[in-house]
C-alpha atoms as a PDB file:
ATOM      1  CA  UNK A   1     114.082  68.700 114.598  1.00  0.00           C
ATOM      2  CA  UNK A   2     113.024  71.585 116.750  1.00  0.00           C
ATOM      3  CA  UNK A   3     116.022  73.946 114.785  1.00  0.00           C
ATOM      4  CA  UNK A   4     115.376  72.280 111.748  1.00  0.00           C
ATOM      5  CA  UNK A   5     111.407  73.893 111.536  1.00  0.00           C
ATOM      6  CA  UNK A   6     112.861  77.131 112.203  1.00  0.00           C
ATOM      7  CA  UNK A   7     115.366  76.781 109.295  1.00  0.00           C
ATOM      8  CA  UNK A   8     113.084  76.263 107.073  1.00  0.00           C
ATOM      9  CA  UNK A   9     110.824  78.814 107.915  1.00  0.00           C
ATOM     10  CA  UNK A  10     113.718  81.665 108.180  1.00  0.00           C
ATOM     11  CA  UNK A  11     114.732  80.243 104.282  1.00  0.00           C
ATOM     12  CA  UNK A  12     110.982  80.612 102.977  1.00  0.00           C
ATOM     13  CA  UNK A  13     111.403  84.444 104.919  1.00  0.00           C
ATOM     14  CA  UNK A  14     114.459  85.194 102.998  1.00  0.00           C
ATOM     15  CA  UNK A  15     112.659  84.065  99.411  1.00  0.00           C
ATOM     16  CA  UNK A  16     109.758  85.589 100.301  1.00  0.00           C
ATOM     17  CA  UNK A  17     111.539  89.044 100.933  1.00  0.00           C
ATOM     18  CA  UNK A  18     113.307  88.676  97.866  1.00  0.00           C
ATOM     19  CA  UNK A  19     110.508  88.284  95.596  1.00  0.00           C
ATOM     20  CA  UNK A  20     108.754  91.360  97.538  1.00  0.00           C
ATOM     21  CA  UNK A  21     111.719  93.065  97.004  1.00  0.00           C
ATOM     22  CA  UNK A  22     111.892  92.855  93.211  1.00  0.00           C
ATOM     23  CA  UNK A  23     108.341  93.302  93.056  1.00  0.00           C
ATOM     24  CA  UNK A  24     108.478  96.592  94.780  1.00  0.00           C
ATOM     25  CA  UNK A  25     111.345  96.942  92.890  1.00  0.00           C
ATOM     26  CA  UNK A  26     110.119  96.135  88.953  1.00  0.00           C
ATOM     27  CA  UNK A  27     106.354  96.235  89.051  1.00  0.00           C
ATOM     28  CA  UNK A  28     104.387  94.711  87.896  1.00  0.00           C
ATOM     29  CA  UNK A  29     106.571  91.829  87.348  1.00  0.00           C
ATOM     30  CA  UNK A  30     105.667  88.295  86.273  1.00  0.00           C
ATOM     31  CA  UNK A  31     106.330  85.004  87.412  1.00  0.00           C
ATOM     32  CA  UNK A  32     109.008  84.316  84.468  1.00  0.00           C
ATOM     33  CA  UNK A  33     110.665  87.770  85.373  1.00  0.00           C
ATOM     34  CA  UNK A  34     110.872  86.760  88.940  1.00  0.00           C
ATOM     35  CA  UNK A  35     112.225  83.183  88.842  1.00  0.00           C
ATOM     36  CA  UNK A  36     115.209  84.535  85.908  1.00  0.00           C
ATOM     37  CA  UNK A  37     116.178  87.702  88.035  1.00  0.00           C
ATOM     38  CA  UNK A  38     115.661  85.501  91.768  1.00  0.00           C
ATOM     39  CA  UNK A  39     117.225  82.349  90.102  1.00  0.00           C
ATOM     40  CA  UNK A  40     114.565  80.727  91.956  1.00  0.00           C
ATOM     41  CA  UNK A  41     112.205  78.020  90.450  1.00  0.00           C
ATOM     42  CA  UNK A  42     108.631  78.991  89.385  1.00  0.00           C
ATOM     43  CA  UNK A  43     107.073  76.570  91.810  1.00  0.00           C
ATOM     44  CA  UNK A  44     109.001  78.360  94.542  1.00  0.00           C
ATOM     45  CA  UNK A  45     108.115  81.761  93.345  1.00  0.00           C
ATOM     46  CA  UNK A  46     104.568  80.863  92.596  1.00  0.00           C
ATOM     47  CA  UNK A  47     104.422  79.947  96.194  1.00  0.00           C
ATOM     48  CA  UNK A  48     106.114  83.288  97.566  1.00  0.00           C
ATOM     49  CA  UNK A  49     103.367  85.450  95.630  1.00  0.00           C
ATOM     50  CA  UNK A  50     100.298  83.529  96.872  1.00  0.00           C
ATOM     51  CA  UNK A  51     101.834  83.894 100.891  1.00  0.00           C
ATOM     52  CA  UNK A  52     102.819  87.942  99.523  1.00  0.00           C
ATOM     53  CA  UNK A  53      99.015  87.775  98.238  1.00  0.00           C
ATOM     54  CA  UNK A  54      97.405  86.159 101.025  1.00  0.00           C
ATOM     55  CA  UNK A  55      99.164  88.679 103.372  1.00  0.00           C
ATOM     56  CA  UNK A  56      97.852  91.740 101.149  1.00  0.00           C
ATOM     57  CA  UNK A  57     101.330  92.869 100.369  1.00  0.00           C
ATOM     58  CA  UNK A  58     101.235  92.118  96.685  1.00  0.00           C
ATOM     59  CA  UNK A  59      98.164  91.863  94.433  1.00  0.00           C
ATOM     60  CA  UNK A  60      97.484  90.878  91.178  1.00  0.00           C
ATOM     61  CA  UNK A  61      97.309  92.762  87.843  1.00  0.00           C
ATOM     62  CA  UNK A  62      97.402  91.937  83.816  1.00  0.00           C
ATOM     63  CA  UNK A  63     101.209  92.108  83.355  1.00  0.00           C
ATOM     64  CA  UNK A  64     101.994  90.729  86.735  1.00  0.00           C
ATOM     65  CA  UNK A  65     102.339  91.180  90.688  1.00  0.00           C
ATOM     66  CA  UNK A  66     102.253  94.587  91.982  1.00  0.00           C
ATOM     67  CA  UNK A  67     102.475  96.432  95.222  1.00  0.00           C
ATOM     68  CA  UNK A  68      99.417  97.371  97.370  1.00  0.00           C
ATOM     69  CA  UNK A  69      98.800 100.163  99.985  1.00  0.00           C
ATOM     70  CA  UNK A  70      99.929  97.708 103.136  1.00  0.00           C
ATOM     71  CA  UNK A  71     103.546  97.404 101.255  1.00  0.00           C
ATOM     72  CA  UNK A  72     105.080 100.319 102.203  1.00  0.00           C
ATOM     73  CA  UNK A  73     103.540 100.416 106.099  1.00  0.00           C
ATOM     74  CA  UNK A  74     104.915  96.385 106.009  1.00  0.00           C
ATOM     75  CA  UNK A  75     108.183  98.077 104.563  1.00  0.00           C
ATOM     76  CA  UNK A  76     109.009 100.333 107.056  1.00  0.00           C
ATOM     77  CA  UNK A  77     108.524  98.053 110.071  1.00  0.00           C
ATOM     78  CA  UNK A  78     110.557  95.788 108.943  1.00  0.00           C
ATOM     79  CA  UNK A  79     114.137  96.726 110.295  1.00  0.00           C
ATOM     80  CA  UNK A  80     112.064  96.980 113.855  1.00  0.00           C
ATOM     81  CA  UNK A  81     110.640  93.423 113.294  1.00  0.00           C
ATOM     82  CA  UNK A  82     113.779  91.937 112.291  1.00  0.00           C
ATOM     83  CA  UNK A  83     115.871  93.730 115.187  1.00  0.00           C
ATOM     84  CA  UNK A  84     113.313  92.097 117.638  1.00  0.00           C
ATOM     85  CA  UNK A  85     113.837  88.500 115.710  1.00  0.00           C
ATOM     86  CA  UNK A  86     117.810  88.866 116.046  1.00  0.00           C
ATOM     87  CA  UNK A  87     117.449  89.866 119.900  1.00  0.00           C
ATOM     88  CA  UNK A  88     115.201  86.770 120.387  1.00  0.00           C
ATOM     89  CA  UNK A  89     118.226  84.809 118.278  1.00  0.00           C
ATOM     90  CA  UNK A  90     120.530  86.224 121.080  1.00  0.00           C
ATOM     91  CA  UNK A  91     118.465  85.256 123.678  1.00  0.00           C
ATOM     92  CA  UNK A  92     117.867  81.761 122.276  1.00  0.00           C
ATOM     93  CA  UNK A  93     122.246  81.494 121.397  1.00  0.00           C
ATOM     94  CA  UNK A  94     122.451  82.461 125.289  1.00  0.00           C
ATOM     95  CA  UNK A  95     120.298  79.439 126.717  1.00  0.00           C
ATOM     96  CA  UNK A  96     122.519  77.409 124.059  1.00  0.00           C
ATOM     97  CA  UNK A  97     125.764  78.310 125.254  1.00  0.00           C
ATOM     98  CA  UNK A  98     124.204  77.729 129.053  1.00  0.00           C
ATOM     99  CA  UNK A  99     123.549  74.185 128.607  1.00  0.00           C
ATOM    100  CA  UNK A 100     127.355  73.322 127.568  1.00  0.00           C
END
């Protein structure tokens, strides 16, 4: 249960990176656009841009989601953030390993 929360959340991470990606990528871009190229379902995509819009990384616009001026500063913290999340996974693998 406790490994299963953090599954999820890592998966919904992953999507949600993707779909930033290919907005970044192909703006603006629409829903449609984003499920065919992500093979993703539009429920699941629909969901990624509201948490991308909520978080002021994406906004809105007439032919679809585009970027905003946080993207890029989000952008290029991200290899930091995700170096710190893989150190934590060590660190958590470690305490595993310990209790065998």
């Amino acid at each position: 249960m406790l490994i299963g929360k953090l599954e999820i959340e890592m998966e919904m991470l992953e999507r949600h990176l993707l779909i930033l990606k290919f907005v970044i990528e192909q703006e603006p871009i629409g829903i449609m656009k984003l499920s065919e190229v992500t093979r993703l379902p539009k429920h699941k995509v629909r969901y990624s841009l509201r948490v991308l819009e909520h978080e002021g990384l994406i906004g809105p616009s007439m032919h679809g989601a585009v970027t905003t001026e946080k993207t890029k500063k989000f952008v290029e913290g991200l290899d930091e953030r995700i170096a710190s999340l893989g150190q934590k996974y060590e660190e958590v693998k470690k305490l595993g390993s310990e209790m065998k």
